[in-house]
N, C-alpha and C. Protein backbone atom coordinates (compact mmCIF):
# COMPACT_ATOMS: atom_id res chain seq x y z
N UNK A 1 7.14 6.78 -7.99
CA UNK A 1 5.95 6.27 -8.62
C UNK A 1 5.35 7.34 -9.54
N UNK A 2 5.19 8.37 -8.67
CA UNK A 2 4.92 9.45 -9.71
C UNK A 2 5.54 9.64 -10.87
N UNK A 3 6.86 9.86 -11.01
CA UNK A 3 8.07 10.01 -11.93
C UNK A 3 7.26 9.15 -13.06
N UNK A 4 7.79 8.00 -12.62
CA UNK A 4 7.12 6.51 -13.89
C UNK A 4 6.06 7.26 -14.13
N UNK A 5 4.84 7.61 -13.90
CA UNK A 5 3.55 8.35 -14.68
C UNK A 5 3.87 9.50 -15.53
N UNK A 6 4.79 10.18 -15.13
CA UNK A 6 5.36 11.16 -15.83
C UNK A 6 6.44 11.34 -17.15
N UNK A 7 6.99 10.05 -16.99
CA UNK A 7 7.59 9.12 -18.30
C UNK A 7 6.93 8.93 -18.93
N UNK A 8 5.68 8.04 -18.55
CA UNK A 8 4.92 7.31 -19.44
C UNK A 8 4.18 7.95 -19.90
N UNK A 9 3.75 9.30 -19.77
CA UNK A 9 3.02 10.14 -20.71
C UNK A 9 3.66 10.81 -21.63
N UNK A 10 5.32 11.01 -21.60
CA UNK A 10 5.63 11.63 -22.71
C UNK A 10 6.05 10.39 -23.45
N UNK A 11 6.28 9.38 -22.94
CA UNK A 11 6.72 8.15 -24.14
C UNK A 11 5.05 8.02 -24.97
N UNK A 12 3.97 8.47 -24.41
CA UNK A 12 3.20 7.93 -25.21
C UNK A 12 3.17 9.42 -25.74
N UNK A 13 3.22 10.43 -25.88
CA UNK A 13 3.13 11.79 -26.51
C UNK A 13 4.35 11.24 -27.99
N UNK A 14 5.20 10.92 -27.49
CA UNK A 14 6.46 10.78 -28.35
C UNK A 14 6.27 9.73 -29.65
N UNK A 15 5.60 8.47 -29.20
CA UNK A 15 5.09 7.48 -29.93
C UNK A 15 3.99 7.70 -31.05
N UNK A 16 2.94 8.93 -30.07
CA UNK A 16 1.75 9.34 -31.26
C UNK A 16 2.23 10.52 -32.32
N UNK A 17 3.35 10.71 -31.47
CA UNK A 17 4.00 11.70 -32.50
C UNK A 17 4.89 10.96 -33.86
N UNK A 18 5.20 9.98 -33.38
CA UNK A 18 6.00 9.42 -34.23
C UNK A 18 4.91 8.36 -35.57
N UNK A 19 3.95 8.13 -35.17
CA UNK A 19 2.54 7.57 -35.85
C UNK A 19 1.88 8.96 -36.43
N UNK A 20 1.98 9.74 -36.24
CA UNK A 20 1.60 10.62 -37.11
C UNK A 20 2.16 10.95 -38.17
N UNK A 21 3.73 10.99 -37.72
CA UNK A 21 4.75 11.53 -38.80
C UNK A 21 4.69 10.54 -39.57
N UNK A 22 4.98 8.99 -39.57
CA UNK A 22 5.18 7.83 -40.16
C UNK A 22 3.61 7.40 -41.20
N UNK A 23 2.10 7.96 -40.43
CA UNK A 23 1.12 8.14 -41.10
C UNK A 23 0.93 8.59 -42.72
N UNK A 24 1.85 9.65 -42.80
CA UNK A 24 1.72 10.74 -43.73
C UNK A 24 2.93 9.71 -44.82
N UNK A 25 3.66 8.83 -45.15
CA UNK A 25 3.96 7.94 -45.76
C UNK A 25 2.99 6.97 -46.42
N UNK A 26 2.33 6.82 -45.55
CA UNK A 26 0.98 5.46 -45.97
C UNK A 26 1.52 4.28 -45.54
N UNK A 27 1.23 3.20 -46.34
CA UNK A 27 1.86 1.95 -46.72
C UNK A 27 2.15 1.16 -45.48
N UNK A 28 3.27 0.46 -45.44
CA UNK A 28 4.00 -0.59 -44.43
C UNK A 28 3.94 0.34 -43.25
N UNK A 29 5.29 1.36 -43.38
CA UNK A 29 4.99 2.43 -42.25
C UNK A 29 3.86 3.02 -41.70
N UNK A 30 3.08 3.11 -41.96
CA UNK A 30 1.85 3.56 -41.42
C UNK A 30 1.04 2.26 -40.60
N UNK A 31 0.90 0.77 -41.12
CA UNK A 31 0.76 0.19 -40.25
C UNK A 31 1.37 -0.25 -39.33
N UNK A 32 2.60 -0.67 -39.61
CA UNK A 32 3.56 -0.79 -38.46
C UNK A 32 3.55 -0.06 -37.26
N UNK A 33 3.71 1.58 -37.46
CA UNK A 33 3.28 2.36 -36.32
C UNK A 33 2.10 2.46 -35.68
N UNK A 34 1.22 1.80 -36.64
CA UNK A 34 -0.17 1.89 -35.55
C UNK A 34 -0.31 0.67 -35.12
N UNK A 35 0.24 -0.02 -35.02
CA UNK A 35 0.84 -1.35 -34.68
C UNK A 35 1.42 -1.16 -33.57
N UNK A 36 2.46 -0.98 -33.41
CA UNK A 36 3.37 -0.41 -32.29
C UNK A 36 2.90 0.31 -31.40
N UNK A 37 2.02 1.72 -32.12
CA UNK A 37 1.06 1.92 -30.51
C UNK A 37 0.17 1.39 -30.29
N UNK A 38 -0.46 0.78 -30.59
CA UNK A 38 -1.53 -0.42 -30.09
C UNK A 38 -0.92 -0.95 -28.96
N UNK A 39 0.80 -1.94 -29.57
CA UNK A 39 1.02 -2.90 -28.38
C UNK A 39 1.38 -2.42 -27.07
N UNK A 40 1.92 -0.81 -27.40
CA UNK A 40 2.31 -0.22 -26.37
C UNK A 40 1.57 0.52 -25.27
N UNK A 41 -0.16 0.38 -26.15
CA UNK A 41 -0.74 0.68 -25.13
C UNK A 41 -1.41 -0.52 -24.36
N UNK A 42 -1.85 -1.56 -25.13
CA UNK A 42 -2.09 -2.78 -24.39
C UNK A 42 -1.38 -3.12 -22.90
N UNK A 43 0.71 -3.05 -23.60
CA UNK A 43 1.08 -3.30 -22.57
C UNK A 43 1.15 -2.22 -21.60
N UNK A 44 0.98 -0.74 -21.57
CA UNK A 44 0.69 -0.15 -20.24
C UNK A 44 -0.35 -0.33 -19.89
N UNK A 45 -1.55 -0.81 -20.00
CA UNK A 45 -3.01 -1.12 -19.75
C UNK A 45 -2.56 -2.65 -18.74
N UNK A 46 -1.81 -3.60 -19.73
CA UNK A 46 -1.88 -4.57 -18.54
C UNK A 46 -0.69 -4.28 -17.30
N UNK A 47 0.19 -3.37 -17.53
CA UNK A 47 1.58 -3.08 -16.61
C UNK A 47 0.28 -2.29 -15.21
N UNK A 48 -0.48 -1.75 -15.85
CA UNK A 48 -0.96 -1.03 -15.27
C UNK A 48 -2.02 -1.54 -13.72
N UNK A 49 -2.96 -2.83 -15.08
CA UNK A 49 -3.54 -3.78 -13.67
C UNK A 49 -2.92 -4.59 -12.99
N UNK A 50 -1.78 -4.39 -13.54
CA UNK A 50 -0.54 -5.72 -12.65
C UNK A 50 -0.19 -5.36 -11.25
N UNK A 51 0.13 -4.04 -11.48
CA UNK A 51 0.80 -2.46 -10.38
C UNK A 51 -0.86 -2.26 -9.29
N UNK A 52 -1.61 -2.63 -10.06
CA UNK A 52 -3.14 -2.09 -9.10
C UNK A 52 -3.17 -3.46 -7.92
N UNK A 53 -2.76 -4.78 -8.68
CA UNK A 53 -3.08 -5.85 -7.72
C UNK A 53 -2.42 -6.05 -6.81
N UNK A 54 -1.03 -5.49 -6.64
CA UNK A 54 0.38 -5.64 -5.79
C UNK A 54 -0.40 -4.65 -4.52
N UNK A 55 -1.19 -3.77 -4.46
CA UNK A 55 -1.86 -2.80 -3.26
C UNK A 55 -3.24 -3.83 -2.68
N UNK A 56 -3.86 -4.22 -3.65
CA UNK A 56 -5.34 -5.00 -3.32
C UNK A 56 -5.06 -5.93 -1.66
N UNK A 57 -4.13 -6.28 -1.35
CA UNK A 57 -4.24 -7.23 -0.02
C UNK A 57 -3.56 -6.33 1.48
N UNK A 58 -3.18 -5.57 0.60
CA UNK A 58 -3.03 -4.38 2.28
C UNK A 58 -3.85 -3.63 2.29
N UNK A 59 -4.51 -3.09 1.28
CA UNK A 59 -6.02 -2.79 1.53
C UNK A 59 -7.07 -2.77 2.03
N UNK A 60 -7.17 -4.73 1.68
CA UNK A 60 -8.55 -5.20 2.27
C UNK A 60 -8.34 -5.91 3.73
N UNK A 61 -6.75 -5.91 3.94
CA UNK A 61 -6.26 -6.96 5.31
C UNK A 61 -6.51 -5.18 6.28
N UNK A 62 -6.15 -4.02 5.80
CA UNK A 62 -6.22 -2.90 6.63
C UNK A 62 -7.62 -2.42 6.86
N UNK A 63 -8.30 -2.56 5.71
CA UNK A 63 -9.52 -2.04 5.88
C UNK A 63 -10.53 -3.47 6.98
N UNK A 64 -9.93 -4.42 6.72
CA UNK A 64 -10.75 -5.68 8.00
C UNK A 64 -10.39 -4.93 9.37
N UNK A 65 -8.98 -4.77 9.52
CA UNK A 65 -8.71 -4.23 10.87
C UNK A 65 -9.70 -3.00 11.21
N UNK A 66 -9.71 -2.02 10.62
CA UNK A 66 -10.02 -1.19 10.56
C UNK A 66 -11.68 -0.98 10.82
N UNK A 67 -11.89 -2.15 10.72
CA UNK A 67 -13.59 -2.47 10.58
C UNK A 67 -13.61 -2.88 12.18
N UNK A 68 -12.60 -3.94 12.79
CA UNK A 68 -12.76 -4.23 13.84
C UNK A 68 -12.10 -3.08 14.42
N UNK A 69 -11.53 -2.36 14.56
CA UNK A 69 -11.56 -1.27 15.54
C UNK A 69 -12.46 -0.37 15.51
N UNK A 70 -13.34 -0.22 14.39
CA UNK A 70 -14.70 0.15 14.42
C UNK A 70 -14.35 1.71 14.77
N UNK A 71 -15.97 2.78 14.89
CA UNK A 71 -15.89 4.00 14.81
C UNK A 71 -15.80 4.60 16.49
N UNK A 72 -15.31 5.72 16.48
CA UNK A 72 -15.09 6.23 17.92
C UNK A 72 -14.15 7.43 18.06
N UNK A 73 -13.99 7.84 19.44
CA UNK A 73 -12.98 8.77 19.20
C UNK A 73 -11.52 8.60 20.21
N UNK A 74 -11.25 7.21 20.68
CA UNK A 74 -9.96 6.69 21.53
C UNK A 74 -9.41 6.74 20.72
N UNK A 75 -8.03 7.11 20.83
CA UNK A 75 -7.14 6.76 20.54
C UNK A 75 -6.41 5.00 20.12
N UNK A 76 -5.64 4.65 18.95
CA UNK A 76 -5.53 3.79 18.42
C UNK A 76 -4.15 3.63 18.77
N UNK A 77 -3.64 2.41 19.80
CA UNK A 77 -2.32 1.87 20.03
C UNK A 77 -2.49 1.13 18.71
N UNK A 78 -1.17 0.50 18.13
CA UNK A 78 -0.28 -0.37 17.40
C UNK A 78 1.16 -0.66 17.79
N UNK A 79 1.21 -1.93 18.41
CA UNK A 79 2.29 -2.44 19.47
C UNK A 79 2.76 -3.27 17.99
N UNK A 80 4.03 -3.71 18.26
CA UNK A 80 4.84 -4.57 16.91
C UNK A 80 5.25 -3.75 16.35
N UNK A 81 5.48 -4.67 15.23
CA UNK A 81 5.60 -3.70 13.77
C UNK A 81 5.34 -3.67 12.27
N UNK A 82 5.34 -3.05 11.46
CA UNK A 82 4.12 -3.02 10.24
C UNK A 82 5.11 -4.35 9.33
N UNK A 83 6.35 -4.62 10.01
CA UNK A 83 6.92 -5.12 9.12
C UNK A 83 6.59 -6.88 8.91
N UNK A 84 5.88 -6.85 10.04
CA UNK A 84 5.04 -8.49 10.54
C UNK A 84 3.97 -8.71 9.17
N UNK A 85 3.28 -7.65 8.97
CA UNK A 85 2.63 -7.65 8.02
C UNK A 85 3.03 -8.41 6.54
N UNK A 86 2.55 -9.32 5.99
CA UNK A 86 2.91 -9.71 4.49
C UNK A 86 2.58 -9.30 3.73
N UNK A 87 1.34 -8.26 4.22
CA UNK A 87 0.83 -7.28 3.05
C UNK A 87 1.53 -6.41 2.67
N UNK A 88 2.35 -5.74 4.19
CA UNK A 88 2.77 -4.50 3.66
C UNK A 88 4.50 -4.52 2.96
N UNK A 89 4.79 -5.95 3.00
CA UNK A 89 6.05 -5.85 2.04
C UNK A 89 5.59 -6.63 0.48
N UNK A 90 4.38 -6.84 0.50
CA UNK A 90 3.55 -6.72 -1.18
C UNK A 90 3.51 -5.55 -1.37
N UNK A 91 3.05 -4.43 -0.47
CA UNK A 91 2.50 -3.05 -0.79
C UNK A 91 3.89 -2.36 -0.93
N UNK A 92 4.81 -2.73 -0.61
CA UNK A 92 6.21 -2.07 -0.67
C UNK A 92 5.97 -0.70 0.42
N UNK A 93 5.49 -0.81 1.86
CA UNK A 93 5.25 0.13 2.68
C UNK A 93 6.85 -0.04 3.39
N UNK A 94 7.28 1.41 3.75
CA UNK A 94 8.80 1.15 4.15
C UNK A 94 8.72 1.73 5.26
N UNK A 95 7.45 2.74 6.03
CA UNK A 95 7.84 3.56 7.03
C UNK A 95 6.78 2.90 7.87
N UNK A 96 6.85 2.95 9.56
CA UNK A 96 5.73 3.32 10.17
C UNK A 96 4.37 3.66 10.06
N UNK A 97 4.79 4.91 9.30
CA UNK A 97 3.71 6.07 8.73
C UNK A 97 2.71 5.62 8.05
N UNK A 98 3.68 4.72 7.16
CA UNK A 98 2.30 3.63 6.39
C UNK A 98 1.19 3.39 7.00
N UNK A 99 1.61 2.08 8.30
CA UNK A 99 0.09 1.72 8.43
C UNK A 99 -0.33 2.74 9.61
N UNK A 100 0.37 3.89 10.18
CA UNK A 100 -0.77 4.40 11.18
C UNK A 100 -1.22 5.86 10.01
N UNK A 101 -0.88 6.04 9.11
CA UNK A 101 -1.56 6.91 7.99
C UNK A 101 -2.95 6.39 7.20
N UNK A 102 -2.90 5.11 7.16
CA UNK A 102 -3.62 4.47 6.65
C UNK A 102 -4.89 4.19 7.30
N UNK A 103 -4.55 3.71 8.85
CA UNK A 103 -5.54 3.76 9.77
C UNK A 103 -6.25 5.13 10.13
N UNK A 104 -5.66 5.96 9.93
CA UNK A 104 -6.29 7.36 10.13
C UNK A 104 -6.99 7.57 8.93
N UNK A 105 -6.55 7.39 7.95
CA UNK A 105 -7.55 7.88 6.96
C UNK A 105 -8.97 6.89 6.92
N UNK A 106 -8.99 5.03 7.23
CA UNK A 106 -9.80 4.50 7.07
C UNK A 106 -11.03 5.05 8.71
N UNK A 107 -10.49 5.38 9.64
CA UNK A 107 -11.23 5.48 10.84
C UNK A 107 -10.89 6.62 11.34
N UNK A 108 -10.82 7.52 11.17
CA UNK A 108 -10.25 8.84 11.38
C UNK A 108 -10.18 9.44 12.78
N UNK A 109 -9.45 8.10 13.83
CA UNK A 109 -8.88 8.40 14.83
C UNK A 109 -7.35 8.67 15.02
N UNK A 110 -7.23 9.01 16.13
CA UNK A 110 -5.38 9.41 16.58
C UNK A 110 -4.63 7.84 16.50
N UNK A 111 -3.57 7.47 15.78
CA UNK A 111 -3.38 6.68 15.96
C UNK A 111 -1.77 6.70 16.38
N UNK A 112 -0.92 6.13 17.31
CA UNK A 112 0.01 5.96 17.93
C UNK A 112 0.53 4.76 17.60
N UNK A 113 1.66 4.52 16.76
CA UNK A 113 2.49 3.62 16.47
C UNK A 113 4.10 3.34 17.71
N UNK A 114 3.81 2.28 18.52
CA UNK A 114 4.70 2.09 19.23
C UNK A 114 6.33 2.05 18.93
N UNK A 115 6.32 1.60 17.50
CA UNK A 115 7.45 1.63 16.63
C UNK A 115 8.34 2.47 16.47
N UNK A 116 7.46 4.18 16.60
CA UNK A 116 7.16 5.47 16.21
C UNK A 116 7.70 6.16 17.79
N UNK A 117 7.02 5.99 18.38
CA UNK A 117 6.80 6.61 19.73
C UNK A 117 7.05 5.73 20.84
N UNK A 118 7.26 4.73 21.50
CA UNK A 118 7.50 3.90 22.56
C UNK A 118 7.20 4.59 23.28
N UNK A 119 7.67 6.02 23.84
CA UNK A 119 7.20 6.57 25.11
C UNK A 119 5.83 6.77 25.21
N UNK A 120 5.12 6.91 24.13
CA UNK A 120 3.69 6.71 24.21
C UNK A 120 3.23 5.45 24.52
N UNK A 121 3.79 4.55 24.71
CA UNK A 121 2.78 3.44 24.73
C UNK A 121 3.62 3.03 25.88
N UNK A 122 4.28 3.53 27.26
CA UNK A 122 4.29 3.17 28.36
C UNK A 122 3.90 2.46 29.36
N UNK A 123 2.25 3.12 29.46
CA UNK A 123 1.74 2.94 30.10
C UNK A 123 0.44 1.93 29.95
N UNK A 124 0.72 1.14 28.61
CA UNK A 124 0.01 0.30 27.95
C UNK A 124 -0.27 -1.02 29.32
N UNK A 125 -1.10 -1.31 29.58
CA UNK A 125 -1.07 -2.97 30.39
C UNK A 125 -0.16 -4.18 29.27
N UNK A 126 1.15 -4.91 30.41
CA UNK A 126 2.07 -5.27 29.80
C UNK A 126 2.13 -6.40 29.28
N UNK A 127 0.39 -7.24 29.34
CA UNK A 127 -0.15 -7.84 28.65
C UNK A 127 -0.30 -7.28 27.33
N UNK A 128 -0.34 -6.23 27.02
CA UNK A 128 -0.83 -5.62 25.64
C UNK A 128 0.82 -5.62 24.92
N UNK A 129 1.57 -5.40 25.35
CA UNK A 129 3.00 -5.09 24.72
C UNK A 129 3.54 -6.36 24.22
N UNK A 130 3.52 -7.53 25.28
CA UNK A 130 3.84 -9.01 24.50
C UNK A 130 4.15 -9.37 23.31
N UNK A 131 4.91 -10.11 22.66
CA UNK A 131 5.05 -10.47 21.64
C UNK A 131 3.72 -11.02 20.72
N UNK A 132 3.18 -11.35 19.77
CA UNK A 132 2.32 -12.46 19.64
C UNK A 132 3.24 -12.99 18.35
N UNK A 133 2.90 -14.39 18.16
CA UNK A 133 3.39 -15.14 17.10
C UNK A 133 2.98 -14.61 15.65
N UNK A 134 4.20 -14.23 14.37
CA UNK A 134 4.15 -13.73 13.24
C UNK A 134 3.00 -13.96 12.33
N UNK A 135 2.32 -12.92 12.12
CA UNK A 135 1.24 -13.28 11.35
C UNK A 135 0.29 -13.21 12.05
N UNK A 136 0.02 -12.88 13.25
CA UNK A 136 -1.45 -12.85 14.17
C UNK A 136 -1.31 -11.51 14.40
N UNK A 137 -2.86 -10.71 14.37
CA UNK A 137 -3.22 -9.43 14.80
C UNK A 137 -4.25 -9.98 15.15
N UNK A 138 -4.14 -8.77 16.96
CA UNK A 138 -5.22 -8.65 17.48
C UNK A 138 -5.85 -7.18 17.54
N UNK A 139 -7.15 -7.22 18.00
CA UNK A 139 -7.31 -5.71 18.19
C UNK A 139 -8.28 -5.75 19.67
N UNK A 140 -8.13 -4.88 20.25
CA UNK A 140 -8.63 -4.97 21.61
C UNK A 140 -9.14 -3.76 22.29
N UNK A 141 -9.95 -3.72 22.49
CA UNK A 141 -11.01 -2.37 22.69
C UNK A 141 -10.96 -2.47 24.53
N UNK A 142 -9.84 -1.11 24.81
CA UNK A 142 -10.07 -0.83 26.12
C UNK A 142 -10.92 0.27 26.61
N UNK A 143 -11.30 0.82 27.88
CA UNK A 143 -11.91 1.76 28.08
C UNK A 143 -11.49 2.76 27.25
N UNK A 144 -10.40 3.42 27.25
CA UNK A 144 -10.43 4.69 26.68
C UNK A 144 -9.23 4.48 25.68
N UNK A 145 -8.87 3.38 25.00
CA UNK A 145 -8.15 3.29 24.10
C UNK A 145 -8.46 1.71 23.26
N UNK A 146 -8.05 2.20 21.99
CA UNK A 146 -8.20 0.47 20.97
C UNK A 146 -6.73 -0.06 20.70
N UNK A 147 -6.30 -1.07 20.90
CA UNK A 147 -4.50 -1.33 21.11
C UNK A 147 -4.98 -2.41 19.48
N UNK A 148 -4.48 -2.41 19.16
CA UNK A 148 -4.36 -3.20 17.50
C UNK A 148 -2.85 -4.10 17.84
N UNK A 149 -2.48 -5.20 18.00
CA UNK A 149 -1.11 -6.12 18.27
C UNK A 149 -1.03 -6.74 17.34
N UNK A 150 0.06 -6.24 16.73
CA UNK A 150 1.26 -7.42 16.13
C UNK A 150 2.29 -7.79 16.14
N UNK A 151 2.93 -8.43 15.30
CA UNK A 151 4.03 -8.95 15.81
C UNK A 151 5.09 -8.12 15.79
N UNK A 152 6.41 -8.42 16.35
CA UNK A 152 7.61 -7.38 16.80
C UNK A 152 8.89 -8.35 15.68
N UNK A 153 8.06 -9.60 15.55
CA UNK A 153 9.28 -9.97 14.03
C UNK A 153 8.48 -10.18 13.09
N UNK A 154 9.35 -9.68 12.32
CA UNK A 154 9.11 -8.98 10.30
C UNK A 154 8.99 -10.27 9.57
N UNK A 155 7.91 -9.98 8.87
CA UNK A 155 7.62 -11.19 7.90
C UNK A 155 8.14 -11.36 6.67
N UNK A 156 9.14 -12.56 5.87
CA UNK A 156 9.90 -12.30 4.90
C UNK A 156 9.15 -12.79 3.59
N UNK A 157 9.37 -12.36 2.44
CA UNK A 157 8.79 -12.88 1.35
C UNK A 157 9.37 -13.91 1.12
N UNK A 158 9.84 -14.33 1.76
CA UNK A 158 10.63 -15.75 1.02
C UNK A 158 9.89 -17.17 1.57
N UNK A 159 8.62 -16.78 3.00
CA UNK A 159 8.06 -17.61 3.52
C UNK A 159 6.84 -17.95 3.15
């Protein structure tokens, strides 16, 4: 992702360079090239809000969770896996890390991904480990821990 930002600043270095040189002609050439970077910046301007909206729903579906597990200092189970999520194969999230990185930064507790660690989440009540049906998260506030459940099968874009 980075890379692509790093392209796209010398293609546009390269382009104003080339509107400058083509400037000093006048005439046809000179509009044409300012023509050309115009469209080329339009279209990274809209490539750009296109790329911003593909993140907007794992965002606001993480930051809801995140609201219901509310502030504290327990520790954060996540039983399933991130791959249940439909957000996070919009968001193109590929690891674990994703959503318990994410949860740490929105609530800045310990968070334990069962996915990740299984031996950590042992001793979970085996009500909490259960499957639940694709597409349902729960979150559940125990004495000294918040268990967040989802599902253990992956949600496909094709549904």
């Amino acid at each position: 992702m980075r890379v692509n930002g790093f392209a796209w600043a010398q293609y546009v270095v390269l382009l104003t360079l080339m509107v400058l040189k083509l400037s000093e002609k006048g005439g046809l050439s000179e509009r044409m090239s300012t023509n050309l970077l115009r469209f080329f910046v339009m279209a990274y301007m809209a490539g750009t809000f296109q790329q911003s909206l593909v993140f907007a729903g794992w965002q606001k579906q993480t930051r809801e969770l995140a609201a219901d597990i509310g502030p504290g200092i327990d520790p954060v189970f996540i039983t399933g896996t991130y791959t249940s999520l439909l957000t996070a194969h919009h968001a193109a999230i590929q690891h674990p890390r994703g959503l318990r990185a994410r949860f740490f930064y929105l609530t800045g507790r310990t968070v334990i991904t069962c996915e990740e660690d299984p031996e950590k989440c042992a001793d979970l009540p085996p009500e909490m480990l259960a499957d639940l049906p694709l597409g349902e998260v729960e979150v559940h506030h125990l004495a000294d821990k918040v268990i967040v459940r989802l599902s253990s099968q992956e949600a496909s874009l094709q549904d």
